[in-house]
PDB file of N, CA and C in Angstrom:
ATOM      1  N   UNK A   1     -39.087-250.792 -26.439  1.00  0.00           N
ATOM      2  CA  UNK A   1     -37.738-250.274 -26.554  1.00  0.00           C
ATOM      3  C   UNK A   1     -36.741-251.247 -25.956  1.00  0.00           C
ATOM      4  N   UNK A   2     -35.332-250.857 -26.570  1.00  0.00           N
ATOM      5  CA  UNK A   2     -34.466-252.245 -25.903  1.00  0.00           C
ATOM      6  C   UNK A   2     -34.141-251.668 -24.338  1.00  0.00           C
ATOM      7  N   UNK A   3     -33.078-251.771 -24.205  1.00  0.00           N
ATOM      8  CA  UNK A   3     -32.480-252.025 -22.800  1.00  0.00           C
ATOM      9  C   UNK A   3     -30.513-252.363 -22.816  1.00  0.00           C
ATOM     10  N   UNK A   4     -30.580-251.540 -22.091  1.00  0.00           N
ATOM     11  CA  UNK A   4     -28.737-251.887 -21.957  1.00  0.00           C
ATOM     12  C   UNK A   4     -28.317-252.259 -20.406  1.00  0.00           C
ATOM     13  N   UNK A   5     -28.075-253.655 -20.243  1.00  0.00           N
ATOM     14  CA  UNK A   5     -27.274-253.882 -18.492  1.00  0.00           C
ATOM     15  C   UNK A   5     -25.750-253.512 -18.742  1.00  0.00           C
ATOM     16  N   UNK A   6     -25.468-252.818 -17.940  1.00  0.00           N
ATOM     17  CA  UNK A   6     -24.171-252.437 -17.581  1.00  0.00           C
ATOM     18  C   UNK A   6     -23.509-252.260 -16.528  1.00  0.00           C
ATOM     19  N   UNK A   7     -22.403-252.765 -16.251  1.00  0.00           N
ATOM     20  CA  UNK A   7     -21.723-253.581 -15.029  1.00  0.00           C
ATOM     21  C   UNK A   7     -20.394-252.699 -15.122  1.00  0.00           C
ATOM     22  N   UNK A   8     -20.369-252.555 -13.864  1.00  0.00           N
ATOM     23  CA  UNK A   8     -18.947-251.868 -13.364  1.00  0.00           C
ATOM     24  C   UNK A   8     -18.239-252.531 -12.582  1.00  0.00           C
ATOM     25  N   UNK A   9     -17.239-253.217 -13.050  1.00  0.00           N
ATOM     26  CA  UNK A   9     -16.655-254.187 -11.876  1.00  0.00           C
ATOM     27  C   UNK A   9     -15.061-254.212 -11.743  1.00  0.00           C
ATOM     28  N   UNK A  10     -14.995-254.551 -10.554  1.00  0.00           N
ATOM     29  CA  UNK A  10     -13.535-254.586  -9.550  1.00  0.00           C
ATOM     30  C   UNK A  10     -13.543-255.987  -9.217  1.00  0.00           C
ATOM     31  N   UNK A  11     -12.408-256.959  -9.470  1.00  0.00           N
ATOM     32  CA  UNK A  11     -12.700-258.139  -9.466  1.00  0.00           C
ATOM     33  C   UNK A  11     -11.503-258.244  -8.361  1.00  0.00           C
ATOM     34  N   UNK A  12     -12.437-258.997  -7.085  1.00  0.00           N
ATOM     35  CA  UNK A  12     -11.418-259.308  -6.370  1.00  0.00           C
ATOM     36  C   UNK A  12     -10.923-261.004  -5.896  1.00  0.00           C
ATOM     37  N   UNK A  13     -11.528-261.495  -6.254  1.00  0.00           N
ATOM     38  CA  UNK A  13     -10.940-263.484  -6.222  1.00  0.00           C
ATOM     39  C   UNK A  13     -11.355-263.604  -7.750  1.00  0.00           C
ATOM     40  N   UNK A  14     -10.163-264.096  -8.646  1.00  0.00           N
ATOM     41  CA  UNK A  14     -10.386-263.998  -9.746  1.00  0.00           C
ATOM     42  C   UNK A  14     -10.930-265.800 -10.199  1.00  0.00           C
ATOM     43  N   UNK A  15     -10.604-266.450  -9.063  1.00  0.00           N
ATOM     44  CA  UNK A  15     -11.183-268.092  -9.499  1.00  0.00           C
ATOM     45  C   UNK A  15     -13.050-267.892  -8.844  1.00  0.00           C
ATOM     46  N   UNK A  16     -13.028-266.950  -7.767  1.00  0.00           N
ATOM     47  CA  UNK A  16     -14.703-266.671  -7.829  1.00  0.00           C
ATOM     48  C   UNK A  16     -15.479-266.162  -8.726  1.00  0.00           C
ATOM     49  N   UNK A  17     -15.057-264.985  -9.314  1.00  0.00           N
ATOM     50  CA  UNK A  17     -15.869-264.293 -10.304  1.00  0.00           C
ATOM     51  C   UNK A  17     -15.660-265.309 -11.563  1.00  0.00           C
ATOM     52  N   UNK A  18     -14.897-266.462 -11.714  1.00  0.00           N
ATOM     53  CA  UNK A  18     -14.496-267.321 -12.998  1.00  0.00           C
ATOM     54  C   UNK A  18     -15.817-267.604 -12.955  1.00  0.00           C
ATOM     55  N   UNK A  19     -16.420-268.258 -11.791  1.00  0.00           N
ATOM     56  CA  UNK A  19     -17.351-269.012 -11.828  1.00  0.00           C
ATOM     57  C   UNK A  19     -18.765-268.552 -12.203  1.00  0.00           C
ATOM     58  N   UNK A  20     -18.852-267.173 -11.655  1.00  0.00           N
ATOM     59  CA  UNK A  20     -19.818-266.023 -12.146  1.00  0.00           C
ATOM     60  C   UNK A  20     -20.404-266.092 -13.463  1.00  0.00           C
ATOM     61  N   UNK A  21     -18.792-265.475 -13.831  1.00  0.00           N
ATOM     62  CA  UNK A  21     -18.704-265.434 -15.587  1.00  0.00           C
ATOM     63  C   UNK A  21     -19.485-266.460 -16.163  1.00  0.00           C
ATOM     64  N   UNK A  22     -18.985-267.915 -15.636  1.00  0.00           N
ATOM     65  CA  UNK A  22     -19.346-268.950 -16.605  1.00  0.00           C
ATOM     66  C   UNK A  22     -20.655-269.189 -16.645  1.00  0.00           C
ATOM     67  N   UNK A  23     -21.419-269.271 -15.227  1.00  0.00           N
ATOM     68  CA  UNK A  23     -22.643-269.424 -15.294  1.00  0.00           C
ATOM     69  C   UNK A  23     -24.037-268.057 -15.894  1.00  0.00           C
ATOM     70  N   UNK A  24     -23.203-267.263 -15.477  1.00  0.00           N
ATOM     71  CA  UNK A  24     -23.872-265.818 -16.141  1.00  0.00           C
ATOM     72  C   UNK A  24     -24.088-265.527 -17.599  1.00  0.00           C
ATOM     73  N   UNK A  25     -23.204-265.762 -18.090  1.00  0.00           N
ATOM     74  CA  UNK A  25     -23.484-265.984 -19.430  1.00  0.00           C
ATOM     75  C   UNK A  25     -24.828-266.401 -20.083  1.00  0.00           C
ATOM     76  N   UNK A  26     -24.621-267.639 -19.580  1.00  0.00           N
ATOM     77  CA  UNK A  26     -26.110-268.710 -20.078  1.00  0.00           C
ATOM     78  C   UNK A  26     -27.342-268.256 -19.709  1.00  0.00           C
ATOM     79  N   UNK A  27     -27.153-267.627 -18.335  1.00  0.00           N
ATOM     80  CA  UNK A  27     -28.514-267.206 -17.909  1.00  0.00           C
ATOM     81  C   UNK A  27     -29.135-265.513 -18.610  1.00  0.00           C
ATOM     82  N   UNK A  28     -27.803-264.679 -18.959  1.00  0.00           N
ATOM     83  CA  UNK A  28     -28.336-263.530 -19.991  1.00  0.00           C
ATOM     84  C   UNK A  28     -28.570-263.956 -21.256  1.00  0.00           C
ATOM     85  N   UNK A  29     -28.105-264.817 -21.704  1.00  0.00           N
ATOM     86  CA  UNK A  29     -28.474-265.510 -23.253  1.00  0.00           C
ATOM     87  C   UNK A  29     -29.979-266.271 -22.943  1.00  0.00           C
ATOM     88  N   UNK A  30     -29.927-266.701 -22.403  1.00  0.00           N
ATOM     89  CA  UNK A  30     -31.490-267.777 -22.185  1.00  0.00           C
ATOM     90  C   UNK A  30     -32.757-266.619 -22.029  1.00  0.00           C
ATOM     91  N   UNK A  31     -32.201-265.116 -21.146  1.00  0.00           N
ATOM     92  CA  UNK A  31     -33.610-263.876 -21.785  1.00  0.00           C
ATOM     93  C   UNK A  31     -33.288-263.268 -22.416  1.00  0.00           C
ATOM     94  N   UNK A  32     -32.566-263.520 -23.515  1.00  0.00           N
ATOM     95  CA  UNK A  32     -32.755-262.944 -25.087  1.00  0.00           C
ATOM     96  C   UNK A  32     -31.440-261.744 -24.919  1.00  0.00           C
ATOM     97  N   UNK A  33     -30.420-261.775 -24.437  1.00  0.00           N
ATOM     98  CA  UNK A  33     -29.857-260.999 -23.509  1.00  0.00           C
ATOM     99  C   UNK A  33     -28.327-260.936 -24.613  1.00  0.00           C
ATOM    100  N   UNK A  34     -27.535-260.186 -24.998  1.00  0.00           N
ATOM    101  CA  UNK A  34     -26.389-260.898 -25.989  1.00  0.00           C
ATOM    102  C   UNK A  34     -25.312-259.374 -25.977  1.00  0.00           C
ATOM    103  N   UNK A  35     -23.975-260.026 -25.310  1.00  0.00           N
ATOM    104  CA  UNK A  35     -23.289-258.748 -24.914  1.00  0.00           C
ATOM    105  C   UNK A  35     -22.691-258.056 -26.361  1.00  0.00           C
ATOM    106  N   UNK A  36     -22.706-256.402 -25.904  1.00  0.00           N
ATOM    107  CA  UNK A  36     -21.601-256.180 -26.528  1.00  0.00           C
ATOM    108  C   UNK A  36     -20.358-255.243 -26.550  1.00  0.00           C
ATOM    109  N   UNK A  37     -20.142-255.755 -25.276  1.00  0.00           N
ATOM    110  CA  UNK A  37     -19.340-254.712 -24.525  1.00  0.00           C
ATOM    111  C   UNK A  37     -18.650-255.790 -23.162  1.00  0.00           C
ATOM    112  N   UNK A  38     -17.849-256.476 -23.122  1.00  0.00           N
ATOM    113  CA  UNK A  38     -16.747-257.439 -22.269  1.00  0.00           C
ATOM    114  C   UNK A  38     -15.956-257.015 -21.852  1.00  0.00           C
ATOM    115  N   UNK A  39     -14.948-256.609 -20.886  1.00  0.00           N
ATOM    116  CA  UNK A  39     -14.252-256.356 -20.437  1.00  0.00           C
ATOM    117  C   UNK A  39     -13.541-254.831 -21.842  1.00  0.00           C
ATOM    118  N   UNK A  40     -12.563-255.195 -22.158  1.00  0.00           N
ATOM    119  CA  UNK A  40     -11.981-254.355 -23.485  1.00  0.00           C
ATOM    120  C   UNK A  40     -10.797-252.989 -22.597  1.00  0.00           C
ATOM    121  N   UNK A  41     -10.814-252.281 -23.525  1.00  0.00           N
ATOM    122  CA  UNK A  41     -10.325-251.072 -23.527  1.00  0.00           C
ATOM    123  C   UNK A  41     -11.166-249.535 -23.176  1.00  0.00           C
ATOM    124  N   UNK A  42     -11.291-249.084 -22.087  1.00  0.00           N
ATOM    125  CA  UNK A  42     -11.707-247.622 -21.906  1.00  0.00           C
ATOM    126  C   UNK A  42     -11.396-246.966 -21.564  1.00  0.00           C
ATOM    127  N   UNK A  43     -11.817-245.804 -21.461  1.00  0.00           N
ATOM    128  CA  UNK A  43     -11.556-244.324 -21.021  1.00  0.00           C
ATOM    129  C   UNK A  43     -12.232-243.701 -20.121  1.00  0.00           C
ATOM    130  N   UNK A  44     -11.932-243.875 -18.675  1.00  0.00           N
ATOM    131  CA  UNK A  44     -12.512-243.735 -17.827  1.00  0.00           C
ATOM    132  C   UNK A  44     -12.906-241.543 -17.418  1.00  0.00           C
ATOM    133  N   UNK A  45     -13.793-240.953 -17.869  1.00  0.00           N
ATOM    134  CA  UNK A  45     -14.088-239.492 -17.952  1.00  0.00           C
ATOM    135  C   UNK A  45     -14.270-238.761 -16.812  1.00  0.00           C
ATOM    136  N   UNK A  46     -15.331-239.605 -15.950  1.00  0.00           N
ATOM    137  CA  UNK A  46     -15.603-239.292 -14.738  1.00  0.00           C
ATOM    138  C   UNK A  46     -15.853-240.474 -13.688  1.00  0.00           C
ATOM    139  N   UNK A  47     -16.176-240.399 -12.464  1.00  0.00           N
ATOM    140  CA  UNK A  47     -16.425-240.919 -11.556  1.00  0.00           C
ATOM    141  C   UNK A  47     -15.687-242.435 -11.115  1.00  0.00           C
ATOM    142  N   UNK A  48     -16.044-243.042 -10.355  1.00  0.00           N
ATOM    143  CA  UNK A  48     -14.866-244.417  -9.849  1.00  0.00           C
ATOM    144  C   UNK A  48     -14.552-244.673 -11.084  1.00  0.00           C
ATOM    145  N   UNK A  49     -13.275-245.370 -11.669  1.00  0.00           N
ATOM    146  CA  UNK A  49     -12.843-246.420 -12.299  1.00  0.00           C
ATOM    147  C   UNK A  49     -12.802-247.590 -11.621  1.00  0.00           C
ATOM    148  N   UNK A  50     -13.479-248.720 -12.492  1.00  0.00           N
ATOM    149  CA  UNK A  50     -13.520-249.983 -12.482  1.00  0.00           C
ATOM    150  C   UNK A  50     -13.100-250.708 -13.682  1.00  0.00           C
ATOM    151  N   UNK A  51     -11.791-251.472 -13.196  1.00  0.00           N
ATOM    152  CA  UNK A  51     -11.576-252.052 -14.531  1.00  0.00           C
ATOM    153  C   UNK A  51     -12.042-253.150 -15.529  1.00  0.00           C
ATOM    154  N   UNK A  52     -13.570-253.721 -15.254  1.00  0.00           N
ATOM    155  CA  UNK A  52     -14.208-254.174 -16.308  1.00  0.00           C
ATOM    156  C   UNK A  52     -15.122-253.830 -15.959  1.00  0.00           C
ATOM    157  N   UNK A  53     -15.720-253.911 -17.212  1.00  0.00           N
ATOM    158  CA  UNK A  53     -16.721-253.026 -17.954  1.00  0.00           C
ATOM    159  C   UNK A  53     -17.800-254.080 -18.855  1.00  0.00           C
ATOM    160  N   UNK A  54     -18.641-254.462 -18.747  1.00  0.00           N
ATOM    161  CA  UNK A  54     -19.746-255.066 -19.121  1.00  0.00           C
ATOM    162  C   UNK A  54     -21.089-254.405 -19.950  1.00  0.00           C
ATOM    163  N   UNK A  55     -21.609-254.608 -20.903  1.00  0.00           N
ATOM    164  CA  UNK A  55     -22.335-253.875 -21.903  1.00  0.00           C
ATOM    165  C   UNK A  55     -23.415-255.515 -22.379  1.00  0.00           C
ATOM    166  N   UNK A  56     -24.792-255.749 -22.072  1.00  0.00           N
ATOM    167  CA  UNK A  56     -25.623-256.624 -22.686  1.00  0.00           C
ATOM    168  C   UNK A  56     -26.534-255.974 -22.772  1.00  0.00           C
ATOM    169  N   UNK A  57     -27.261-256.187 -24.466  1.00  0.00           N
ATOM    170  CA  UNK A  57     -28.785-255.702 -25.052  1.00  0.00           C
ATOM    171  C   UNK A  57     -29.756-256.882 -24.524  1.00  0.00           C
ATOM    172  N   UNK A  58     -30.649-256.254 -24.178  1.00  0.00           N
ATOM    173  CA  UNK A  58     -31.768-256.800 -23.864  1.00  0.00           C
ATOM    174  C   UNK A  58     -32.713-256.384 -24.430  1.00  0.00           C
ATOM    175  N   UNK A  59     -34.210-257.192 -25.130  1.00  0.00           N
ATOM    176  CA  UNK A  59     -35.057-256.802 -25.502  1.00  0.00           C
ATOM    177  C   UNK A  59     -36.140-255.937 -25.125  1.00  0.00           C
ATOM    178  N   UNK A  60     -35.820-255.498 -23.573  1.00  0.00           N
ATOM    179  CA  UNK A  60     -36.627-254.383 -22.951  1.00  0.00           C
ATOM    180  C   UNK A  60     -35.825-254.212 -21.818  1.00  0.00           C
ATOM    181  N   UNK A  61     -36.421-253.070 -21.019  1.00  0.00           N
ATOM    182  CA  UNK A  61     -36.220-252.968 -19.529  1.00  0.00           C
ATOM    183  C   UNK A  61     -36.542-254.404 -18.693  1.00  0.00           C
ATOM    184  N   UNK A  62     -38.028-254.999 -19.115  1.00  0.00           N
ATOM    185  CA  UNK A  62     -38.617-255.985 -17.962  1.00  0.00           C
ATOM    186  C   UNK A  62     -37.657-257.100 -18.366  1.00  0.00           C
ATOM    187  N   UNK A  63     -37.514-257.444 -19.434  1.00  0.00           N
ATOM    188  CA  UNK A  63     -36.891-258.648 -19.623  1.00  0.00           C
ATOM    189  C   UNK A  63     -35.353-258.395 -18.952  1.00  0.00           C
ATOM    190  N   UNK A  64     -34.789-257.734 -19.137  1.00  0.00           N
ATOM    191  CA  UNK A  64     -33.211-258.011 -18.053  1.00  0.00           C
ATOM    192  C   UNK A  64     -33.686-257.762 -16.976  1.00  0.00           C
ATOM    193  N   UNK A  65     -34.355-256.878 -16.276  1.00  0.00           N
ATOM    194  CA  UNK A  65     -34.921-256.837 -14.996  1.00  0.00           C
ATOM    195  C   UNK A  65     -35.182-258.761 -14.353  1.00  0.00           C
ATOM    196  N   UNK A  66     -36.428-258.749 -15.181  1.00  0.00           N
ATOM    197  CA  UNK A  66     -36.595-260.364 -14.506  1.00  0.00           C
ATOM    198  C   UNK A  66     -35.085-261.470 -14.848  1.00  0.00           C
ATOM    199  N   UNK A  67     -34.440-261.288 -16.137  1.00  0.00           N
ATOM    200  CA  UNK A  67     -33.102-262.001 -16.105  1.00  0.00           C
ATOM    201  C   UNK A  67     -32.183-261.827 -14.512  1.00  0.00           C
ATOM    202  N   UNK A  68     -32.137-260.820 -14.146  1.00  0.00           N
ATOM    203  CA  UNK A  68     -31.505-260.447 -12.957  1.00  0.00           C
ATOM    204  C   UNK A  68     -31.875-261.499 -11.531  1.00  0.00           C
ATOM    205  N   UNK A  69     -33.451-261.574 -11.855  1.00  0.00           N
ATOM    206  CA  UNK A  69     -33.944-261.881 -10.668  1.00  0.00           C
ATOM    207  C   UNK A  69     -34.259-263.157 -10.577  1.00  0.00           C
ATOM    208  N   UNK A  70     -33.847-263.782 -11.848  1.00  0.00           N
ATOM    209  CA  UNK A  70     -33.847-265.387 -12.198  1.00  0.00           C
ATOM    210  C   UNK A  70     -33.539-266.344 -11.096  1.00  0.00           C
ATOM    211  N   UNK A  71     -33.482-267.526 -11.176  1.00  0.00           N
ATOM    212  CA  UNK A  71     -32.896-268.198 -10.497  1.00  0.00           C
ATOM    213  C   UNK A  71     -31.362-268.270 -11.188  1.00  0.00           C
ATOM    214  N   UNK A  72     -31.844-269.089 -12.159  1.00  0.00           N
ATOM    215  CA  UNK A  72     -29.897-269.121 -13.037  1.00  0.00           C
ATOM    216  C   UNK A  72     -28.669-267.657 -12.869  1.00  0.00           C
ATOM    217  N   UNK A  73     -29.656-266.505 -12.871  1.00  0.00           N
ATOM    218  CA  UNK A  73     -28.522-265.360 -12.627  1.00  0.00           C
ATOM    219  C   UNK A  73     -28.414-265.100 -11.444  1.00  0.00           C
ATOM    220  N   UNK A  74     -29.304-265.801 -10.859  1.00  0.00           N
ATOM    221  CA  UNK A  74     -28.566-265.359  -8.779  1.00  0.00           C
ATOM    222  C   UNK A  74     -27.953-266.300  -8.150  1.00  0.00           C
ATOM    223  N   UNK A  75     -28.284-267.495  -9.208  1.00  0.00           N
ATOM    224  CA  UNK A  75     -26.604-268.333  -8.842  1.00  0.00           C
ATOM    225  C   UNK A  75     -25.489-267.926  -9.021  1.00  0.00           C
ATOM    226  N   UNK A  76     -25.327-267.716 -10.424  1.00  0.00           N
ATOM    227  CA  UNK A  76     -24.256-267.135 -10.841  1.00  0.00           C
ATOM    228  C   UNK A  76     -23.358-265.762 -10.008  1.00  0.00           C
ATOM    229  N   UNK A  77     -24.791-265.490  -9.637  1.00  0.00           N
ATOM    230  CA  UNK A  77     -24.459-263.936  -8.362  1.00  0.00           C
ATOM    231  C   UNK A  77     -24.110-264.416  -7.487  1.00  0.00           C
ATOM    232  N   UNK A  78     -24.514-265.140  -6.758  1.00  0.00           N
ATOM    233  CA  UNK A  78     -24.065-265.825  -6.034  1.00  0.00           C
ATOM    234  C   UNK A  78     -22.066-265.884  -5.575  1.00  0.00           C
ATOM    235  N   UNK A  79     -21.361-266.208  -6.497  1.00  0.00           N
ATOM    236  CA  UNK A  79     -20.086-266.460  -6.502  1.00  0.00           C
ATOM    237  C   UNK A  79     -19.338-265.105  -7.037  1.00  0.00           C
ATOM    238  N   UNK A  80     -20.041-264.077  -7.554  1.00  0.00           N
ATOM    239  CA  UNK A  80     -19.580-262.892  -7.610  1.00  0.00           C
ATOM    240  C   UNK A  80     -19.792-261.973  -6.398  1.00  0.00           C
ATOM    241  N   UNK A  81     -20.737-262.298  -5.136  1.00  0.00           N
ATOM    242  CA  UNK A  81     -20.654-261.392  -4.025  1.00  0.00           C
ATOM    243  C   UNK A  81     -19.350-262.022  -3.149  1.00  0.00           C
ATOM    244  N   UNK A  82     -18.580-261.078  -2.767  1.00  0.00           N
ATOM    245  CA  UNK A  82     -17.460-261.356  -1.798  1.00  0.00           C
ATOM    246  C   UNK A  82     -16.142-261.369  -3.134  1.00  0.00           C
ATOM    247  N   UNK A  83     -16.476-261.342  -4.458  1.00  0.00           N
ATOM    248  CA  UNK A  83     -15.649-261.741  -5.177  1.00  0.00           C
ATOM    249  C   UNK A  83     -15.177-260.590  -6.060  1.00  0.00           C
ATOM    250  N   UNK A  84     -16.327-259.665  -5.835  1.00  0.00           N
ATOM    251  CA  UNK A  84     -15.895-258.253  -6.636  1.00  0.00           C
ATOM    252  C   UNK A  84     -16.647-257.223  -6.022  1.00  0.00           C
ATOM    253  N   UNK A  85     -16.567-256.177  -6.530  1.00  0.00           N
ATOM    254  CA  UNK A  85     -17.112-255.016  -6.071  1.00  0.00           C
ATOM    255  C   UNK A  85     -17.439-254.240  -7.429  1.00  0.00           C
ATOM    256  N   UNK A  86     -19.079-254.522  -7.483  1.00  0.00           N
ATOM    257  CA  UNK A  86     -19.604-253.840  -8.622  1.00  0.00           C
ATOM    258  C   UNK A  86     -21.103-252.895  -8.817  1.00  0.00           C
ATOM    259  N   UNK A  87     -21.402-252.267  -9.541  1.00  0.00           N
ATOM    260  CA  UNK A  87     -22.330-251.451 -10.062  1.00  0.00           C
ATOM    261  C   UNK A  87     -22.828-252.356 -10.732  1.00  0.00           C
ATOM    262  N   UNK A  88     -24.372-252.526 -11.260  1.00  0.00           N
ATOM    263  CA  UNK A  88     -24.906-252.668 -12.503  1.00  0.00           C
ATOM    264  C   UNK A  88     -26.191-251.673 -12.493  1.00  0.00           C
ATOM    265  N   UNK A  89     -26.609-251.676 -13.621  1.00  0.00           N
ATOM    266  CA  UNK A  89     -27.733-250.555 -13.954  1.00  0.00           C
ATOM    267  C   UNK A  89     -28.468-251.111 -15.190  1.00  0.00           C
ATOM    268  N   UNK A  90     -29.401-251.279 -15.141  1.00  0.00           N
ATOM    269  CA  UNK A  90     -30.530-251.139 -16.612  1.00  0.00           C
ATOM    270  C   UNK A  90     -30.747-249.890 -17.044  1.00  0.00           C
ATOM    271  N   UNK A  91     -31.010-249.759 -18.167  1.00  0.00           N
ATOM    272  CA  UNK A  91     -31.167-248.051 -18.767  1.00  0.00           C
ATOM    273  C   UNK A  91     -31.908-248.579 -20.040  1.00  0.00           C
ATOM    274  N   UNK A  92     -32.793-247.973 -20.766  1.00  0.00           N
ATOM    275  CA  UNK A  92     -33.509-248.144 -21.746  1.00  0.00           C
ATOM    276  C   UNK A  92     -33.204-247.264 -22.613  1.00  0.00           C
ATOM    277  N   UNK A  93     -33.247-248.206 -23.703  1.00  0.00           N
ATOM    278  CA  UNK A  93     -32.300-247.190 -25.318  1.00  0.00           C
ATOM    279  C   UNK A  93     -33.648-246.291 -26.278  1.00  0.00           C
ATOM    280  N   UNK A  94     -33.413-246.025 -26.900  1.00  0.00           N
ATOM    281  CA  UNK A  94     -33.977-245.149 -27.466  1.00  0.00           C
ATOM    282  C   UNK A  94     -34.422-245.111 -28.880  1.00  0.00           C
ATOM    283  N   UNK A  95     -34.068-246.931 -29.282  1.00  0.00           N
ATOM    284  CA  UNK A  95     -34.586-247.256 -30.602  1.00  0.00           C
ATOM    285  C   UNK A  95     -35.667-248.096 -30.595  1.00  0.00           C
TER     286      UNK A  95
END
């Protein structure tokens, strides 16, 4: 089954999290990882609002799991701690 990472974020140094972004990317694309859900427009229903919003398919639970725990994505993490204040979650889809 696939997998959905989803990120709740409050961006607070916007030239730190730049750097996030840039390197993060490459490292969810390199485990098969391909967003579809970027920042955008929502409707916040319940609980905190955070104003971006992050949505990447992954080919399972394990595979974004280990993407997470990469080296390339904990660099990238790296420059997003101190730089935002966020949620993420794996959840497994149902097709």
């Amino acid at each position: 089954m696939g997998a959905l990472w989803i990120a709740h974020v409050t961006v607070t140094d916007e030239d730190a999290y730049a750097k996030y972004a840039k390197l993060a990317g490459p490292a969810i694309a390199a485990h098969g990882g391909a967003f579809i859900a970027r920042g955008g427009r929502f409707v916040q229903l319940e609980g905190k609002e955070r104003p971006r919003n992050v949505v990447a398919r992954f080919p399972d639970v394990e595979t974004a799991e280990k993407c997470y725990h990469s080296e390339a994505y904990q660099e990238a993490l790296s420059h997003a701690r101190g730089a935002s204040e966020r949620e993420l979650l794996i959840v497994e889809t149902s097709d």
